[in-house]
N, C-alpha and C. Protein backbone atom coordinates (compact mmCIF):
# COMPACT_ATOMS: atom_id res chain seq x y z
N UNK A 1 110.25 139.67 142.74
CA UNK A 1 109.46 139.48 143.93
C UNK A 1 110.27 139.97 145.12
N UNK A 2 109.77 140.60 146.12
CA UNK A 2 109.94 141.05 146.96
C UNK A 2 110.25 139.84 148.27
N UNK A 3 111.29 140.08 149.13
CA UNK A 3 111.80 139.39 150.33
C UNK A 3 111.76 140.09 151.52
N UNK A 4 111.01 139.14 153.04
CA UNK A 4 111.11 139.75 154.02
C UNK A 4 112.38 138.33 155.06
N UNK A 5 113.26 139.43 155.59
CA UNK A 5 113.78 138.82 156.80
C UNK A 5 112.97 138.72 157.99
N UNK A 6 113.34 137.84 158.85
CA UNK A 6 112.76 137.81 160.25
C UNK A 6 113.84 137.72 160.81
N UNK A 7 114.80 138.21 161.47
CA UNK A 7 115.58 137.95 162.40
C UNK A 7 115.85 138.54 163.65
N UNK A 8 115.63 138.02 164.95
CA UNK A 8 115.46 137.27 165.36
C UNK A 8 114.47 136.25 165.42
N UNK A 9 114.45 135.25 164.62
CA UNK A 9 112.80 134.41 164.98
C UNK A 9 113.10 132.97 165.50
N UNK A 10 112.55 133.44 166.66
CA UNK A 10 112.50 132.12 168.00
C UNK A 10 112.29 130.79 167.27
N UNK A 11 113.07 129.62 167.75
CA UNK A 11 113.12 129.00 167.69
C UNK A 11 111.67 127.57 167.52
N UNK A 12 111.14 127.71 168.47
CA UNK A 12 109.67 127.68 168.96
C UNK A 12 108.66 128.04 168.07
N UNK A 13 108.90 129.32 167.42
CA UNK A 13 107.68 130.08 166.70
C UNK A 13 108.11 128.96 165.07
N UNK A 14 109.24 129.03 164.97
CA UNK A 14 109.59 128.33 163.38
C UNK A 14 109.24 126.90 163.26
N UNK A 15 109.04 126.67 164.21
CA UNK A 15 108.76 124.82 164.49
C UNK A 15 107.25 125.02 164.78
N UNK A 16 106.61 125.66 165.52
CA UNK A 16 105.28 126.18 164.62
C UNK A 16 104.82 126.35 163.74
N UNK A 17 105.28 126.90 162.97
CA UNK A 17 104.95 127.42 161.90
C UNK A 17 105.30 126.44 160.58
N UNK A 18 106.16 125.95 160.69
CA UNK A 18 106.73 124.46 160.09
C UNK A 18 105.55 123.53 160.56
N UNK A 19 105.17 123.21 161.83
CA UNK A 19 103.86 122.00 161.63
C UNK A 19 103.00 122.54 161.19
N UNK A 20 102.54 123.74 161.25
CA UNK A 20 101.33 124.42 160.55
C UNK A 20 101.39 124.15 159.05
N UNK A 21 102.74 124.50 158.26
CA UNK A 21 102.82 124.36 156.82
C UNK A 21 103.05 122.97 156.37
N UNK A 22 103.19 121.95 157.07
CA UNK A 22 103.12 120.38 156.92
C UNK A 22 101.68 120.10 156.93
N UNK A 23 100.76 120.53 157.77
CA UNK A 23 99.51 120.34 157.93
C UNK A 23 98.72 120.80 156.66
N UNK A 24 98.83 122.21 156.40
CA UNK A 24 98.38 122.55 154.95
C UNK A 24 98.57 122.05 153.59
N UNK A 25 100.46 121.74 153.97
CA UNK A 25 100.81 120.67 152.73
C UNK A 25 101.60 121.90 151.89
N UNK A 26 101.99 122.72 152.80
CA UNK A 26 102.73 124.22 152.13
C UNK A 26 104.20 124.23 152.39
N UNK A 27 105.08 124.61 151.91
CA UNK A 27 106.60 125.21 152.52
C UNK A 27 105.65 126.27 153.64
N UNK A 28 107.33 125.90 154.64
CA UNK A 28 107.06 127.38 155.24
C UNK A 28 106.88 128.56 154.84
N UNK A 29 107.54 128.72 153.66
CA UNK A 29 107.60 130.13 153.14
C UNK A 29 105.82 130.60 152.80
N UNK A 30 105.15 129.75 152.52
CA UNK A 30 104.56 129.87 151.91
C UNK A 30 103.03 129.80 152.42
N UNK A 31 103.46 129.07 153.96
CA UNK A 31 102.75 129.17 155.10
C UNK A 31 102.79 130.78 155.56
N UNK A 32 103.94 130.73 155.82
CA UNK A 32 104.45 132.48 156.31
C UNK A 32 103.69 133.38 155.79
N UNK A 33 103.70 133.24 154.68
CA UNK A 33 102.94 134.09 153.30
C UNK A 33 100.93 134.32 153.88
N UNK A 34 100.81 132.99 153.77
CA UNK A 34 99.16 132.92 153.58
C UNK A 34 98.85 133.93 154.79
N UNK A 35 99.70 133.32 156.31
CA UNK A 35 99.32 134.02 157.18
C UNK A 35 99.50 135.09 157.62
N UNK A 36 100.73 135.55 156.83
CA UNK A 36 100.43 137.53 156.91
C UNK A 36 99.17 137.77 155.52
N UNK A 37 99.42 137.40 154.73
CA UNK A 37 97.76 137.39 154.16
C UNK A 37 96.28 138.01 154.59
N UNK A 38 96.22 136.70 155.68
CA UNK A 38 95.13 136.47 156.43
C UNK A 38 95.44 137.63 157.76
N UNK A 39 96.21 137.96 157.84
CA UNK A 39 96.37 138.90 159.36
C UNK A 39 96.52 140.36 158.84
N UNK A 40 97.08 140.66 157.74
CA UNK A 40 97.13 142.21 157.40
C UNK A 40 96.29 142.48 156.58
N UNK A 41 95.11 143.26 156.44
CA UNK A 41 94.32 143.52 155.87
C UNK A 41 94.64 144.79 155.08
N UNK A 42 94.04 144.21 153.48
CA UNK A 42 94.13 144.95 152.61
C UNK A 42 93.17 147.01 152.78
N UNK A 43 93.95 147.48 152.42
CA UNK A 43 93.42 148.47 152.79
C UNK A 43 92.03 149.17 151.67
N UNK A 44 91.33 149.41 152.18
CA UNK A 44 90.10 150.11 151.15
C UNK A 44 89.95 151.44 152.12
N UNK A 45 89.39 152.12 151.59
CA UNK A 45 88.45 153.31 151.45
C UNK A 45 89.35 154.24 150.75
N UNK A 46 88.65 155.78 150.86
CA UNK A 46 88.97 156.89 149.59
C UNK A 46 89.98 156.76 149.28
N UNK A 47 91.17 156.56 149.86
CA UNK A 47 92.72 157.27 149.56
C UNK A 47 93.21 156.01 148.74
N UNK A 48 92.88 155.05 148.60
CA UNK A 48 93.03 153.48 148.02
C UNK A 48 92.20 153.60 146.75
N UNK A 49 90.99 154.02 146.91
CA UNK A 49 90.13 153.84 145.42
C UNK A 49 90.42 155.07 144.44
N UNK A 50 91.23 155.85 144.75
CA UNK A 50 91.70 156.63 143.33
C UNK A 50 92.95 156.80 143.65
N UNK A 51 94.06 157.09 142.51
CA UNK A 51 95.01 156.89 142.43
C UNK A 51 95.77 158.79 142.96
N UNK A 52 96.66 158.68 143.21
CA UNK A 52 96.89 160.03 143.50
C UNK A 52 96.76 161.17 142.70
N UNK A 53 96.99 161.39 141.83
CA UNK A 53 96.68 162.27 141.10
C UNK A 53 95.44 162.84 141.42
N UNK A 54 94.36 162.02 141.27
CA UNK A 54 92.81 162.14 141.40
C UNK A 54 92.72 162.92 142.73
N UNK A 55 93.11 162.50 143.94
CA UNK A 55 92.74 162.98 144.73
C UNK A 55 94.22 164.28 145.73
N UNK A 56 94.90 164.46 144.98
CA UNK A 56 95.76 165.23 145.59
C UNK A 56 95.42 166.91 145.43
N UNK A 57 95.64 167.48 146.27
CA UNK A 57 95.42 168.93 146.27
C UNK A 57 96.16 169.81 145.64
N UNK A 58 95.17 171.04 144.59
CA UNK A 58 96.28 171.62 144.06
C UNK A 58 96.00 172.77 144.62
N UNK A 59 97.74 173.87 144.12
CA UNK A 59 97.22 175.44 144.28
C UNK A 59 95.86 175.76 143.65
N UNK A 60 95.57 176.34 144.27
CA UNK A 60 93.69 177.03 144.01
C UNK A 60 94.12 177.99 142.66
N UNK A 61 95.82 178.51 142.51
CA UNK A 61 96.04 179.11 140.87
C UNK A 61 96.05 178.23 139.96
N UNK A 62 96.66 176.84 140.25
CA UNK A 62 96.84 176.06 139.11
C UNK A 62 95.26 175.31 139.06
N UNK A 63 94.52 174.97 140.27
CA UNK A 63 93.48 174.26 139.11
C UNK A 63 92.21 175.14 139.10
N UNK A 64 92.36 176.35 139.21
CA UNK A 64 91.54 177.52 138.33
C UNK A 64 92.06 177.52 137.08
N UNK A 65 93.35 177.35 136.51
CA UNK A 65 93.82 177.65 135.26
C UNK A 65 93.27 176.01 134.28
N UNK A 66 93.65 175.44 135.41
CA UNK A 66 93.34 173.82 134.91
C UNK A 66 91.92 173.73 134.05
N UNK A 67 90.67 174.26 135.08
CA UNK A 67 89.71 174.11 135.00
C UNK A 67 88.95 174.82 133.53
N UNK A 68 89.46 175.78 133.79
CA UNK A 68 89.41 176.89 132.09
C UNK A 68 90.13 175.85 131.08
N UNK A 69 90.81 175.25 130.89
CA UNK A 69 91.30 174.60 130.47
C UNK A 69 92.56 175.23 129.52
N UNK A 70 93.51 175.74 130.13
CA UNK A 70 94.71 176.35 130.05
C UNK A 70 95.40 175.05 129.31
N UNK A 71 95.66 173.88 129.94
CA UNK A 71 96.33 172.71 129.74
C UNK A 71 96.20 171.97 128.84
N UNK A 72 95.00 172.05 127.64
CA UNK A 72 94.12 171.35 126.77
C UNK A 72 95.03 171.63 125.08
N UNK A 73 95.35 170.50 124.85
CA UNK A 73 95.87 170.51 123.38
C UNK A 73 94.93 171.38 122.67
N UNK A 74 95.70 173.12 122.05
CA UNK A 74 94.74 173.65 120.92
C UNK A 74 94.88 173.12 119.49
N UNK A 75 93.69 173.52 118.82
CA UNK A 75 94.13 173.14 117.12
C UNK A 75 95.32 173.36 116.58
N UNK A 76 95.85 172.47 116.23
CA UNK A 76 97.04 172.70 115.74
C UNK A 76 98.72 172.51 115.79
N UNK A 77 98.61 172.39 117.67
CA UNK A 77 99.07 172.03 118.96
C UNK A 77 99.58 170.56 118.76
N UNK A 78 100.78 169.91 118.81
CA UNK A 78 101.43 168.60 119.10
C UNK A 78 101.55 168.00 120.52
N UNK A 79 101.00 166.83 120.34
CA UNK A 79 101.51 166.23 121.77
C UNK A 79 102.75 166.29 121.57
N UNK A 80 103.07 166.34 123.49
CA UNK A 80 104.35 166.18 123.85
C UNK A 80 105.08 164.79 123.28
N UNK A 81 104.07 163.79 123.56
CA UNK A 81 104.81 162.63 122.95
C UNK A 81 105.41 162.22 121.91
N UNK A 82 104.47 163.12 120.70
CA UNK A 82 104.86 162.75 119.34
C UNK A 82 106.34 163.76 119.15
N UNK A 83 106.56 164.85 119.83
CA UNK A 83 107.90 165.47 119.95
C UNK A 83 108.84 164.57 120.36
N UNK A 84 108.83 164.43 121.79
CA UNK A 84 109.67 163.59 122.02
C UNK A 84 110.12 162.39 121.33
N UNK A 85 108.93 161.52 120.89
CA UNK A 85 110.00 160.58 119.89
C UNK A 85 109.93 160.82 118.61
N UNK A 86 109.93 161.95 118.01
CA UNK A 86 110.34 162.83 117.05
C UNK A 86 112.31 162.69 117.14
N UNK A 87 111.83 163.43 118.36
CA UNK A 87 113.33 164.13 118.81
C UNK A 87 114.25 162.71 119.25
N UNK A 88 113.97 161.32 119.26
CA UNK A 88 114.86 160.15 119.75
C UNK A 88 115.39 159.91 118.81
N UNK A 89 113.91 159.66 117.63
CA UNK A 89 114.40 158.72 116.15
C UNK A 89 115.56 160.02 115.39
N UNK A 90 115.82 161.03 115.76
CA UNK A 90 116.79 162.26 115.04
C UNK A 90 118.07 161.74 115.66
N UNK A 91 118.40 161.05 116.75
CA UNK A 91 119.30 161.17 117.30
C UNK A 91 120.03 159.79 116.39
C-alpha cells in the first residue's frame, strides 16, 4: 500500500481532522483517506475506458501492416510463449 506525507500540516487543520475522525468513529488516517476520496474524483471518459494499447496511435506503416494481418500466428508458426519457456526449462 501506498503512503502520503503531509508536511507541513498546521496544527489546527490536524485537530480538525482528528474531531472529524472521532465523530465518524475512524483513525485519522482513515478519516484523511475517506476525505480525499470524497474530494478527488475518479476520473472517467475515453482515455480511462480503454487501456492504452487500445487507444494509442500508430505509424500509419505499422497498422496498415497490422491490419493485413502481417502479425497473425501462420499454420505452423509457434507462439512466442511456448519458445520462451521452452528455452527456461533447457536451462
Amino acid at each position: 500500500m501506498s503512503a502520503l506525507v503531509i508536511e507541513p500540516l498546521p496544527k489546527s487543520l490536524l485537530i480538525r481532522l482528528a474531531r472529524s475522525a472521532a465523530k465518524h468513529q475512524r483513525t485519522v488516517s482513515q478519516e484523511a483517506l475517506v476525505l480525499l476520496m470524497e474530494c478527488v474524483p475518479e476520473e472517467t471518459g475515453p482515455e480511462t475506458e480503454q487501456p492504452y494499447f487500445a487507444r494509442r496511435n500508430l505509424m500509419p506503416e505499422f497498422e496498415t501492416m497490422q491490419q493485413a494481418g502481417a502479425f497473425r500466428l501462420k499454420a505452423g508458426d509457434r507462439d512466442i510463449t511456448d519458445l520462451i519457456s521452452e528455452d527456461r526449462d533447457g536451462r
